[in-house]
Protein backbone atom coordinates (compact mmCIF):
# COMPACT_ATOMS: atom_id res chain seq x y z
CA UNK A 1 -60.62 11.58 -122.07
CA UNK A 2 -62.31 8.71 -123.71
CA UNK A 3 -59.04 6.08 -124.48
CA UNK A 4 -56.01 6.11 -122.80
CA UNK A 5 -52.72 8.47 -124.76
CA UNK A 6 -49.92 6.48 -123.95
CA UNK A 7 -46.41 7.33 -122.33
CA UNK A 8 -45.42 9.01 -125.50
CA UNK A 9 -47.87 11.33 -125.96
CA UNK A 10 -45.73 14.38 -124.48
CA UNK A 11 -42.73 13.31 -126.68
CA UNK A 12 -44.60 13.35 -129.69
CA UNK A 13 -46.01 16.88 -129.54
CA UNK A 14 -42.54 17.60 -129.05
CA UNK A 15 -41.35 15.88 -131.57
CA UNK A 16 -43.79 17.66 -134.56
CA UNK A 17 -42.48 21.35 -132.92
CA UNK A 18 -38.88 19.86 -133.30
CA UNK A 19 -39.18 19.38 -136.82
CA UNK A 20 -41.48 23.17 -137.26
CA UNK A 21 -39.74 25.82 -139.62
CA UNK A 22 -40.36 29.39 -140.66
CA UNK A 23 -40.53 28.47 -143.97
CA UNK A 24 -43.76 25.91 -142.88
CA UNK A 25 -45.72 29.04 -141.70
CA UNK A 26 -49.15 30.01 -143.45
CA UNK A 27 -48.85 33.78 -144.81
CA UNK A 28 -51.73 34.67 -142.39
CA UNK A 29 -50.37 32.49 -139.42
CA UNK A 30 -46.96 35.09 -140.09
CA UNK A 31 -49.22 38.14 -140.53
CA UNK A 32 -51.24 37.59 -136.93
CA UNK A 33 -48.15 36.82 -135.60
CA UNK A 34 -46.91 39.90 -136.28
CA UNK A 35 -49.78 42.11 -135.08
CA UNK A 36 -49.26 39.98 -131.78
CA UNK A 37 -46.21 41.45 -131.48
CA UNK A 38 -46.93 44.96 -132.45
CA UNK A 39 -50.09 45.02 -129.99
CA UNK A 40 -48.21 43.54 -126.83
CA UNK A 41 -45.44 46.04 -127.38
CA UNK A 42 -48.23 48.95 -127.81
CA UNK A 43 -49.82 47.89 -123.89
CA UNK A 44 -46.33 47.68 -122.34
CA UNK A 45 -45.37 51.03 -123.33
CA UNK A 46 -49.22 51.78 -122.52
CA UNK A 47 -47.89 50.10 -118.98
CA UNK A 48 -45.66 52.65 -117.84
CA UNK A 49 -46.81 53.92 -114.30
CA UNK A 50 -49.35 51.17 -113.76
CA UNK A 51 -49.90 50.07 -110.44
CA UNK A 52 -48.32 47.42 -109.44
CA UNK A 53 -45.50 47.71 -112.33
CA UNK A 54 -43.83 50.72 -111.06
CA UNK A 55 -43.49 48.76 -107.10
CA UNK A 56 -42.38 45.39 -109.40
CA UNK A 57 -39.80 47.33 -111.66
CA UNK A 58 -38.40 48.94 -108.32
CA UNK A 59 -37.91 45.45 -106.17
CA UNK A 60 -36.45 44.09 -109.46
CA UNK A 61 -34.18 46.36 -110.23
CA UNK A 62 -33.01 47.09 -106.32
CA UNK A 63 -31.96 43.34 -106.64
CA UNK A 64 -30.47 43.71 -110.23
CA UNK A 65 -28.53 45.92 -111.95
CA UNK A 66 -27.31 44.25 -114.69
CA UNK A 67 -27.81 41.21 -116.82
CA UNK A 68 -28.17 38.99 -119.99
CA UNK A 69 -31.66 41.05 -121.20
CA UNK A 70 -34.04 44.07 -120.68
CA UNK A 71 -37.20 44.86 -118.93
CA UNK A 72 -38.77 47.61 -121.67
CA UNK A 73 -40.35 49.78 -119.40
CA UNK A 74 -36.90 52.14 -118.09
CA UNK A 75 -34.88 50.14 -120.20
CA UNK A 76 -33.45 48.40 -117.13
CA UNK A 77 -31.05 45.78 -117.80
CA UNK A 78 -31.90 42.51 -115.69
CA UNK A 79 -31.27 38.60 -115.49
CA UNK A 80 -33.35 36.58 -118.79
CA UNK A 81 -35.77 35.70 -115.70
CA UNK A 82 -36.55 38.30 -114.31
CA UNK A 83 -36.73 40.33 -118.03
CA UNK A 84 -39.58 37.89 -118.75
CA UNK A 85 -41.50 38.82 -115.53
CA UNK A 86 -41.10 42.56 -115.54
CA UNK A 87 -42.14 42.76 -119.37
CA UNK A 88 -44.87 39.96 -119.03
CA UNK A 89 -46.68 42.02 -116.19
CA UNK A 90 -46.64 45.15 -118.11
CA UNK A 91 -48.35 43.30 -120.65
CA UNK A 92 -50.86 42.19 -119.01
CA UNK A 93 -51.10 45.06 -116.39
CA UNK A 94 -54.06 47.42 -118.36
CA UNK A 95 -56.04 44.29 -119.22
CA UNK A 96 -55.56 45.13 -123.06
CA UNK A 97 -53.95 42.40 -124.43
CA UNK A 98 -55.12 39.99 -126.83
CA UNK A 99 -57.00 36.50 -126.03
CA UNK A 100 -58.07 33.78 -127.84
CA UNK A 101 -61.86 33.39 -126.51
CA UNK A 102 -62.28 29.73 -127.14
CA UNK A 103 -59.44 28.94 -125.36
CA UNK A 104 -60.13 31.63 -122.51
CA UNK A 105 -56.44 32.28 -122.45
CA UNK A 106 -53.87 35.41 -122.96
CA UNK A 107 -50.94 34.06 -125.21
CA UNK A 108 -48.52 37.45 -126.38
CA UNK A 109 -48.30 38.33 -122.62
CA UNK A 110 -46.46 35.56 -121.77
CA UNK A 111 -45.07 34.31 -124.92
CA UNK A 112 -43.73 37.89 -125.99
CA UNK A 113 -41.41 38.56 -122.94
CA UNK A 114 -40.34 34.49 -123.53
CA UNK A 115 -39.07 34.94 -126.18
CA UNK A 116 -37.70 37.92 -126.33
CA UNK A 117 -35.68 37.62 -123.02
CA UNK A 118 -34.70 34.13 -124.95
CA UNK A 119 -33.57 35.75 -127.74
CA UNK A 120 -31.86 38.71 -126.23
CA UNK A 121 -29.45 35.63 -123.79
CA UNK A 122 -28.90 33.66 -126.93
CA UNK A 123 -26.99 36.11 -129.07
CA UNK A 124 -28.49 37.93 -132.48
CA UNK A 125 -31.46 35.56 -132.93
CA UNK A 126 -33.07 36.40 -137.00
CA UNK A 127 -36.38 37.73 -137.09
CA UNK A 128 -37.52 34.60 -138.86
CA UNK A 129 -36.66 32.10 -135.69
CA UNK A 130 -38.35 34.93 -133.51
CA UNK A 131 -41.03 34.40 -135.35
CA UNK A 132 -41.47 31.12 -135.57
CA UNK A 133 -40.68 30.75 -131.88
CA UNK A 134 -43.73 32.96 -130.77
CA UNK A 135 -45.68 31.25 -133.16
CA UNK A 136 -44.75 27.71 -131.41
CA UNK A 137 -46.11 29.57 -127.89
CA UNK A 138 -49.20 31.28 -129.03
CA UNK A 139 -50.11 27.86 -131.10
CA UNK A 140 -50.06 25.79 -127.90
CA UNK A 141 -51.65 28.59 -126.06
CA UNK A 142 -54.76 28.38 -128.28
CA UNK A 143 -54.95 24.38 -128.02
CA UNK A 144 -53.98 23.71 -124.88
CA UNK A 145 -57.08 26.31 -123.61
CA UNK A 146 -59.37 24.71 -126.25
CA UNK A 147 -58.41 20.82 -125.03
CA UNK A 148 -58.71 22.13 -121.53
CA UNK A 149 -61.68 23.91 -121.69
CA UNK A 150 -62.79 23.59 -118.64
CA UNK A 151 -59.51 24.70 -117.29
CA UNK A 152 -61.29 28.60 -115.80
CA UNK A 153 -63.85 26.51 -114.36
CA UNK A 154 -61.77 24.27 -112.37
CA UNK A 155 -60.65 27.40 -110.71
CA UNK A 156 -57.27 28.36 -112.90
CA UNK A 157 -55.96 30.80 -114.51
CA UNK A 158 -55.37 29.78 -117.98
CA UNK A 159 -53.03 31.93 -118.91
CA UNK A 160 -50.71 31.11 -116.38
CA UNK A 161 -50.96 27.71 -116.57
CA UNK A 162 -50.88 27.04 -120.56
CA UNK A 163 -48.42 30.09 -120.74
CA UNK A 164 -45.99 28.40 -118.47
CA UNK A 165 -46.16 24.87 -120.76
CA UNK A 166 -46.34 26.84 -124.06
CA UNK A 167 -43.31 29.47 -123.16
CA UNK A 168 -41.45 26.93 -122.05
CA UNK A 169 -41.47 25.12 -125.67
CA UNK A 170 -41.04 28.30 -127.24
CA UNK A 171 -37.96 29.05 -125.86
CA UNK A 172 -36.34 25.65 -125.98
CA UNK A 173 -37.46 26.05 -129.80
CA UNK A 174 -35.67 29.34 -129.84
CA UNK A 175 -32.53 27.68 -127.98
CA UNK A 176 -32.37 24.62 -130.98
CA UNK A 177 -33.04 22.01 -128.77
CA UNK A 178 -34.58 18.30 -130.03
CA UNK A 179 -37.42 16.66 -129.35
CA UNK A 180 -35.75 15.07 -125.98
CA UNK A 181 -34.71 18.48 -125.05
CA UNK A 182 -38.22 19.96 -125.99
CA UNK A 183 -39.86 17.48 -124.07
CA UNK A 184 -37.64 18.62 -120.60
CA UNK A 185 -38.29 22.12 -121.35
CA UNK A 186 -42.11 21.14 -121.45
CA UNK A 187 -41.24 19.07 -118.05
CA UNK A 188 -39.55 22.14 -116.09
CA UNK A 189 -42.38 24.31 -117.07
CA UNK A 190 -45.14 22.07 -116.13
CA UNK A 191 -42.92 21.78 -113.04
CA UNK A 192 -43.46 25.25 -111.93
CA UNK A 193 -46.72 26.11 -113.56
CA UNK A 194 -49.63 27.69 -111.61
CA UNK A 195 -51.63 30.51 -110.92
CA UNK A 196 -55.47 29.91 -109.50
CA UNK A 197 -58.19 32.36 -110.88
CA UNK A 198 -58.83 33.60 -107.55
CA UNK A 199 -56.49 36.71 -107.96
CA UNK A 200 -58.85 38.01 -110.50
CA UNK A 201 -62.42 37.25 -108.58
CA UNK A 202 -60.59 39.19 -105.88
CA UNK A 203 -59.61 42.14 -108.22
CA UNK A 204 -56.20 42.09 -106.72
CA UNK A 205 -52.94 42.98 -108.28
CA UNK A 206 -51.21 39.52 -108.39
CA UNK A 207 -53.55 39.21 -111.18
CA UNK A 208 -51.37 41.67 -113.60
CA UNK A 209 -48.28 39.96 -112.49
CA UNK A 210 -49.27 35.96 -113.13
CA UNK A 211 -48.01 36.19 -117.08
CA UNK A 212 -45.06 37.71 -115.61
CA UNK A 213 -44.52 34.47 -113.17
CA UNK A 214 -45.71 32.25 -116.11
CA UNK A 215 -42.73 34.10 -118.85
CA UNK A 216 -39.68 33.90 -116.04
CA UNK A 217 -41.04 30.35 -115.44
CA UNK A 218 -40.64 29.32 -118.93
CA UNK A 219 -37.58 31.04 -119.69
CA UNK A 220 -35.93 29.59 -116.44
CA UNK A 221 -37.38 26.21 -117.47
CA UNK A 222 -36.17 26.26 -121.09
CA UNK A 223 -32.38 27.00 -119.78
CA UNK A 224 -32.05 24.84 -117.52
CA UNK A 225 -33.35 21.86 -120.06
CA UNK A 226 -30.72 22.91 -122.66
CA UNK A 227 -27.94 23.04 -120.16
CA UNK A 228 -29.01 19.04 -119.68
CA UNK A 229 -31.45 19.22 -116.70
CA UNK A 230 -34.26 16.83 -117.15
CA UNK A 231 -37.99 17.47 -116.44
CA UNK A 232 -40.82 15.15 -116.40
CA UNK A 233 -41.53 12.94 -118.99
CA UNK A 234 -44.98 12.57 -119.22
CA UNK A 235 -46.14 15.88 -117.96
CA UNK A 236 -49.22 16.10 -119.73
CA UNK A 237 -50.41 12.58 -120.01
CA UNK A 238 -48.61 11.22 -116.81
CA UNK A 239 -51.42 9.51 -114.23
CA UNK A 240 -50.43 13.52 -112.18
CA UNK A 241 -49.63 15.53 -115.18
CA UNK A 242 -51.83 18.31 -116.54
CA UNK A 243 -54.73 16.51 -118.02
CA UNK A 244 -55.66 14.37 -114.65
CA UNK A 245 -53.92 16.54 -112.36
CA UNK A 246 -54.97 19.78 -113.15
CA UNK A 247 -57.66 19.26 -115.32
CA UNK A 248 -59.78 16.49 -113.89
CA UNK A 249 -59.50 14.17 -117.26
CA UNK A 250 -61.71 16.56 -118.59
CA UNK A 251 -59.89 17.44 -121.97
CA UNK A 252 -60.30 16.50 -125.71
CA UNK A 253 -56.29 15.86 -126.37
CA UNK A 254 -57.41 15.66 -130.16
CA UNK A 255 -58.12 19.50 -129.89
CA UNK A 256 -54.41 19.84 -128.71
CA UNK A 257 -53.16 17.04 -131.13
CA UNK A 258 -55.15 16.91 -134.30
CA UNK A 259 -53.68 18.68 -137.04
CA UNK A 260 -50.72 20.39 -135.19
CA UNK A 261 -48.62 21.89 -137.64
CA UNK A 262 -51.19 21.67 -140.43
CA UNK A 263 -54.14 23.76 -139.22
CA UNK A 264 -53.66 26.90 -137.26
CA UNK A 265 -54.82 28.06 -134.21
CA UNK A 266 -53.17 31.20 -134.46
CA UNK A 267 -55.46 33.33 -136.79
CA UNK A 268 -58.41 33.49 -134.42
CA UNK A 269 -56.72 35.09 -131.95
CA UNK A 270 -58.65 38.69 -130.70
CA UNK A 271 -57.31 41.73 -130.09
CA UNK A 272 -59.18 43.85 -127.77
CA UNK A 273 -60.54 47.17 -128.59
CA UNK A 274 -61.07 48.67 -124.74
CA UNK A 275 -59.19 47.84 -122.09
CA UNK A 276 -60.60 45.88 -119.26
CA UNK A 277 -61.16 42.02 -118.99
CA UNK A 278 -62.00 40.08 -122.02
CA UNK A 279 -65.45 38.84 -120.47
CA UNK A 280 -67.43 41.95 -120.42
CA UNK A 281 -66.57 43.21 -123.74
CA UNK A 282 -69.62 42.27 -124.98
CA UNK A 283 -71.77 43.76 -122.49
CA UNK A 284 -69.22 47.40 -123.19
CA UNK A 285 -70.29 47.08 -126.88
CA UNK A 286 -73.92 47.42 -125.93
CA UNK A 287 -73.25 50.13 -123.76
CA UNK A 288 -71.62 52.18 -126.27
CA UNK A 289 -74.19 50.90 -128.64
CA UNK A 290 -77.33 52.11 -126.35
CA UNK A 291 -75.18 55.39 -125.93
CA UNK A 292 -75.12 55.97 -129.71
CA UNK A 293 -78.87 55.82 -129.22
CA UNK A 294 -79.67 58.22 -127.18
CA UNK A 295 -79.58 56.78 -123.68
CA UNK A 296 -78.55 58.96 -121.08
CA UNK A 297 -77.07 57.22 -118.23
CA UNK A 298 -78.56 60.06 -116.05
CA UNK A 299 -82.46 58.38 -117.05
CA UNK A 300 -81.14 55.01 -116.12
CA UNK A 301 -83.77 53.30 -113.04
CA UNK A 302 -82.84 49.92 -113.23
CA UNK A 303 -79.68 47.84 -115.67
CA UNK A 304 -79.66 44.27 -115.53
CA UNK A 305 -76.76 42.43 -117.73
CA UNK A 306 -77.24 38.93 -118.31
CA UNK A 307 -73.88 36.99 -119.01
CA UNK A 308 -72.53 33.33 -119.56
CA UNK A 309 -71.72 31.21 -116.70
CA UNK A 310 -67.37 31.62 -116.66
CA UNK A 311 -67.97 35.25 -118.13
CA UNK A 312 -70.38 35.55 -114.69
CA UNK A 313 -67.98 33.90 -112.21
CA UNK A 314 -65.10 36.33 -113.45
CA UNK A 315 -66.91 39.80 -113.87
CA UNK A 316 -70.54 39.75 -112.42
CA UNK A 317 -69.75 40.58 -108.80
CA UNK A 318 -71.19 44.12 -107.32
CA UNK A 319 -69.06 46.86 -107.91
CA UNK A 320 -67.38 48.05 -104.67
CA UNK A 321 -65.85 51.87 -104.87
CA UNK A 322 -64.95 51.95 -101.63
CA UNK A 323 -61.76 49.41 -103.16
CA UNK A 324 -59.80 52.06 -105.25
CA UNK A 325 -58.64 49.36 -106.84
CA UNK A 326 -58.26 49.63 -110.66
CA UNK A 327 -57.95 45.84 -111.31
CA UNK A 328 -61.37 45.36 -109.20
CA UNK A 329 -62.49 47.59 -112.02
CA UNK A 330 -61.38 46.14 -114.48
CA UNK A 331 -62.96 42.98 -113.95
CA UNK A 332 -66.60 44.36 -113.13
CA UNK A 333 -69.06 44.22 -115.75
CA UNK A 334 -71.28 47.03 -113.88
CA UNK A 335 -68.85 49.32 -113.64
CA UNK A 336 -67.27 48.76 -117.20
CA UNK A 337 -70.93 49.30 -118.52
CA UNK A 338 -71.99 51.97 -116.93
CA UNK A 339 -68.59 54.26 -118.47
CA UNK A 340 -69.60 52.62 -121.72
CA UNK A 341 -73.17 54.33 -121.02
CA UNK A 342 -72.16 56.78 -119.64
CA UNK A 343 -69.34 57.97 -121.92
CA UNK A 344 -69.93 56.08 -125.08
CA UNK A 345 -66.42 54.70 -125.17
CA UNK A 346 -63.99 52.56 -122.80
CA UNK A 347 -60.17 53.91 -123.27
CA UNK A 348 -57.40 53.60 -120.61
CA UNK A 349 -58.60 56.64 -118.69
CA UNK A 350 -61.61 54.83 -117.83
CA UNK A 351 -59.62 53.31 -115.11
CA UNK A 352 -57.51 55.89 -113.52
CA UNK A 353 -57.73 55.90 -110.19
CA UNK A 354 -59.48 59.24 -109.78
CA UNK A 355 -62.05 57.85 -112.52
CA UNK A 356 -63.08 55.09 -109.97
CA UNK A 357 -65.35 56.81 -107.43
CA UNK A 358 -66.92 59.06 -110.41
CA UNK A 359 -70.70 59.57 -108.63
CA UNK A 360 -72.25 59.32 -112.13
CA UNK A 361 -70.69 55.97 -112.59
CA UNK A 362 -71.22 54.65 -108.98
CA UNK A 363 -75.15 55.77 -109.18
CA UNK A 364 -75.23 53.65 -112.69
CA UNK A 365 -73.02 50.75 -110.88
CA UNK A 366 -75.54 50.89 -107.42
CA UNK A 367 -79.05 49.90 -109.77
CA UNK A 368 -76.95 47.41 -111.79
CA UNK A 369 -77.29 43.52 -111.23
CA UNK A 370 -75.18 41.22 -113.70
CA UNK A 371 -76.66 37.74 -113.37
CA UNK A 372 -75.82 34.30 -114.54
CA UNK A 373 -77.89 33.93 -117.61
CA UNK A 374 -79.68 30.58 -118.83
CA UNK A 375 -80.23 31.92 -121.54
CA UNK A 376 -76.46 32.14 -122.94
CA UNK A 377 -74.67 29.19 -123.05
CA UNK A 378 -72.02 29.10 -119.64
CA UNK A 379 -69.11 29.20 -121.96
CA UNK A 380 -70.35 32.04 -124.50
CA UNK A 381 -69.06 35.66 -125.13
CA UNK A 382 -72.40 36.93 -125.73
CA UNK A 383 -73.72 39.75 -123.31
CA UNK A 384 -77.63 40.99 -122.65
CA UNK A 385 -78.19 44.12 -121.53
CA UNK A 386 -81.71 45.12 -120.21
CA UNK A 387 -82.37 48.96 -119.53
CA UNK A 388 -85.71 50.11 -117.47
CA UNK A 389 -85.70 54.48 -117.77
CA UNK A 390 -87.36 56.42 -114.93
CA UNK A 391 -89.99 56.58 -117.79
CA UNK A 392 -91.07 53.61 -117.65
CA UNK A 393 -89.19 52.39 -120.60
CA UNK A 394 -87.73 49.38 -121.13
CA UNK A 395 -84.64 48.58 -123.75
CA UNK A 396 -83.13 45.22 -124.29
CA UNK A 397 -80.37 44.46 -126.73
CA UNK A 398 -77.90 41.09 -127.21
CA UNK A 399 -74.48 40.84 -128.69
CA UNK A 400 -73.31 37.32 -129.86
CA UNK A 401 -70.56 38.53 -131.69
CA UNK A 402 -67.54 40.53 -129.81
CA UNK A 403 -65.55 43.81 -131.16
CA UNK A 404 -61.89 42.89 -132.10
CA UNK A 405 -62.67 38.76 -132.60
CA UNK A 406 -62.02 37.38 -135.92
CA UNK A 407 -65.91 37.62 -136.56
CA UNK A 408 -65.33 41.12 -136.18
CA UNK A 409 -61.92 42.42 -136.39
CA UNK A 410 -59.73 45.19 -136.12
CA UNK A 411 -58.34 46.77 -138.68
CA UNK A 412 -55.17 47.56 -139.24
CA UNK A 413 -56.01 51.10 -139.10
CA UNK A 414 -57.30 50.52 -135.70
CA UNK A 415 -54.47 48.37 -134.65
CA UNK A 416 -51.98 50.65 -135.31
CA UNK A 417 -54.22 53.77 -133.68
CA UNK A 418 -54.25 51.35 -130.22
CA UNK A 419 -50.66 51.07 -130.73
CA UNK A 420 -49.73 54.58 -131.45
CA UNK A 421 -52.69 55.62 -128.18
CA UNK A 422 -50.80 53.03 -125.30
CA UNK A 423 -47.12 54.05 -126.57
CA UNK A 424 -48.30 57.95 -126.11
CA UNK A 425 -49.84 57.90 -122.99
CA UNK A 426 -47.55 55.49 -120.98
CA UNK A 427 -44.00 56.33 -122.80
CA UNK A 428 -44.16 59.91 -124.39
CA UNK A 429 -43.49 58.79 -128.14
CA UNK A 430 -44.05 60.23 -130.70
CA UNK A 431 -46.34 58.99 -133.48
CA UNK A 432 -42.59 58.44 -135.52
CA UNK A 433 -41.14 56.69 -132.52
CA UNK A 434 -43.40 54.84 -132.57
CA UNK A 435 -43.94 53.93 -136.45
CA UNK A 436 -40.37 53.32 -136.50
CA UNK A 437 -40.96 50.06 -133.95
CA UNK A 438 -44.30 48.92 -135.72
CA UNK A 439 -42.20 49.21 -138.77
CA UNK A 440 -39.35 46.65 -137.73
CA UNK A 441 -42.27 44.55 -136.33
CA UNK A 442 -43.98 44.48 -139.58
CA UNK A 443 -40.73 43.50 -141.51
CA UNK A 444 -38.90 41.46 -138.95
CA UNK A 445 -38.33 38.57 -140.89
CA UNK A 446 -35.99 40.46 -142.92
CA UNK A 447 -33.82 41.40 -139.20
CA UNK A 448 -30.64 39.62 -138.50
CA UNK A 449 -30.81 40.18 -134.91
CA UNK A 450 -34.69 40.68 -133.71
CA UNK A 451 -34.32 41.42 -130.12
CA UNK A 452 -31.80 43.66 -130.75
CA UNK A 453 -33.33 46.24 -132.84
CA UNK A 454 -37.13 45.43 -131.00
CA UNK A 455 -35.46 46.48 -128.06
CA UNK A 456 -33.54 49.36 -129.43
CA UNK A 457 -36.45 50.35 -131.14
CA UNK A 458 -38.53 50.87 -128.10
CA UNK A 459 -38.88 54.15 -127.19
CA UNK A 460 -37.42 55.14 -123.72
């Protein structure tokens, strides 16, 4: 940070959010908002029977059987806490969630099961202040990653961290509380905000459950501030809060600050067309690409896939089998590939468990090395994939430019085909089950009581 921010600088982020209204929203801010929605519904019904969920879901709800909101998945009825954490690990649990690359950082996952477990306490909530309260959360989401961005690097998990901070404020937003009780809503979940990025090095499944921790956080946090509790004041600028704390001092606060309210984050948000982590997307695309060409994965000598530094850290590790374990999976670029290659697509099948130890994806997987490439900047998206054939030929082929980013986006055909795909295979519905729910999500503004019907809506 070059100059200091002074003691108010927390209050006066708050502030600006205090004064937000739905009627202040761009048309396109509204629009992406929505397809947020619709998409982080579509991968928790695409959730159902996940590993990891089903054990969650079952500890939850041996603890709780009734309460104030609902976990989607079994319609199970459950404290506004623990709501937030069973949806916001489905969410995240297939690793098919949206992200905002610049910011590194998974907003609807956390910001989705915030508000809606808000909403659901708080009485019948409109569609418009549902709306405007996940736009507050996946706003901050995208700035806070983008001020921080060194934030994956330092060893965090974004997500969990800036979901905590921004959940918190969406909820107190949600609740009507001022700028004073914004800023202790920010406080109590900067209080409790965490989550390291080793779970995902370690392809473990904490990983899937740290939005969870982040939404039950922030709706805990956001509670307690309007029933008076106070938090900390200066929690992001404070000589321990966020910036020095857990960021070093390494942070551009204008990126967070400078035009809030006025220019959006929001609309480059990406939703992802395969499942699996964000950071070797690019590298899928070429597989599928080289696929389309004629590449057999059974011709295959040698596969090296050069990646950016953080993309490297969080995917490039040697695929290991022997695991079983589906996140491990989903977080290795050799293995992700060498489907790709193999099958010229990536869909949720990809990673069943009896997909895993597939010889003709382990052979691909055992001549693969993904290395840290110089020649793609640390923090880029960008993937290069080099192919030497038993043959003796060698194919190379870059991608700068990611499927489902705002440089190259989804359509809404496709959106809606993702949608209708997850709620099929994880809840049973049928293509007008679920057309009824993208329905109310496309015309919520015009709902009196939004959690209500989004949760009545969801197919069983």
């Amino acid at each position: 940070m070059a100059r200091p921010l002074g003691d108010d600088y927390s209050l006066r982020i708050c502030e600006q959010i205090a004064r937000w209204r739905y009627e202040d929203l761009p048309p396109e801010v509204i629009r992406t908002v929505k397809r947020l929605l619709l998409d982080t519904l579509g991968v928790i019904g695409g959730a159902v029977g996940a590993p990891g969920i089903v054990e969650l879901d079952r500890r939850l709800s041996g603890w709780e059987t009734d309460g104030a909101a609902t976990g989607l998945i079994g319609k199970r009825r459950y404290s506004p806490p623990s709501a937030a954490l069973a949806n916001g690990a489905a969410a995240h649990a297939l690793d098919f969630d949206d992200q905002h690359d610049p910011a590194r950082s998974h907003a609807s996952c956390v910001i989705l099961p915030t508000v809606l477990a808000t909403a659901e306490a708080a009485g019948d909530v409109s569609g418009k202040e549902f709306l405007l309260s996940f736009a507050v959360g996946a706003e901050l989401v995208a700035r806070l990653g983008v001020a921080c961005s060194r934030s994956l690097a330092h060893g965090w998990h974004p997500t969990m961290v800036f979901g905590t901070l921004a959940g918190g404020l969406a909820a107190a937003k949600l609740l009507g509380l001022d700028a004073e009780g914004l800023r202790n809503a920010l406080g109590m979940a900067y209080h409790q905000a965490g989550g390291s990025a080793q779970s995902m090095r370690d392809g473990v499944l904490s990983k899937r459950l740290g939005p969870g921790f982040a939404a039950r956080n922030a709706v805990l946090g956001a509670f307690l501030a309007a029933d008076g509790l106070t938090g900390t004041v200066r929690s992001l600028e404070g000589n321990a809060g966020l910036f020095s704390l857990y960021e070093r001092d390494e942070v551009e606060p204008e990126a967070l600050t400078g035009g809030l309210g006025k220019t959006w984050q929001i609309p480059g948000y990406s939703f992802k067309p395969w499942p699996g982590c964000r950071c070797h997307h690019a590298a899928v695309g070429l597989g599928i690409q080289m696929h389309a060409q004629g590449v057999k994965a059974a011709d295959v000598e040698r596969v090296e896939i050069g990646l950016g530094h953080l993309n490297w850290l969080t995917v490039g590790a040697p695929y290991e089998p022997a695991s079983g374990s589906v996140t491990h999976a989903q977080f290795s670029a050799a293995y992700s590939f060498a489907r790709a290659l193999s099958d010229g697509r990536l869909d949720l099948h990809s990673y069943d468990k009896a997909a895993l130890d597939d010889p003709r994806i382990v052979s691909v997987t055992c001549r693969t090395e993904v290395i840290d490439d110089p020649a793609i900047d640390p923090a880029s998206q960008a993937a290069r994939a080099a192919i030497t054939l038993k043959n003796g030929t060698k194919i190379e082929v870059r991608a700068d430019v990611v499927k489902g980013s705002p440089a190259d986006p989804l359509s809404e055909a496709e959106l809606l085909a993702k949608f209708r795909g997850c709620m099929a295979l994880g809840t049973q519905a049928t293509e007008a089950q679920a057309d009824r729910l993208a329905s109310i999500v496309m015309n919520l503004e015009d709902v009196t009581a939004a959690a209500r019907e989004l949760v009545a809506a969801f197919p069983d």
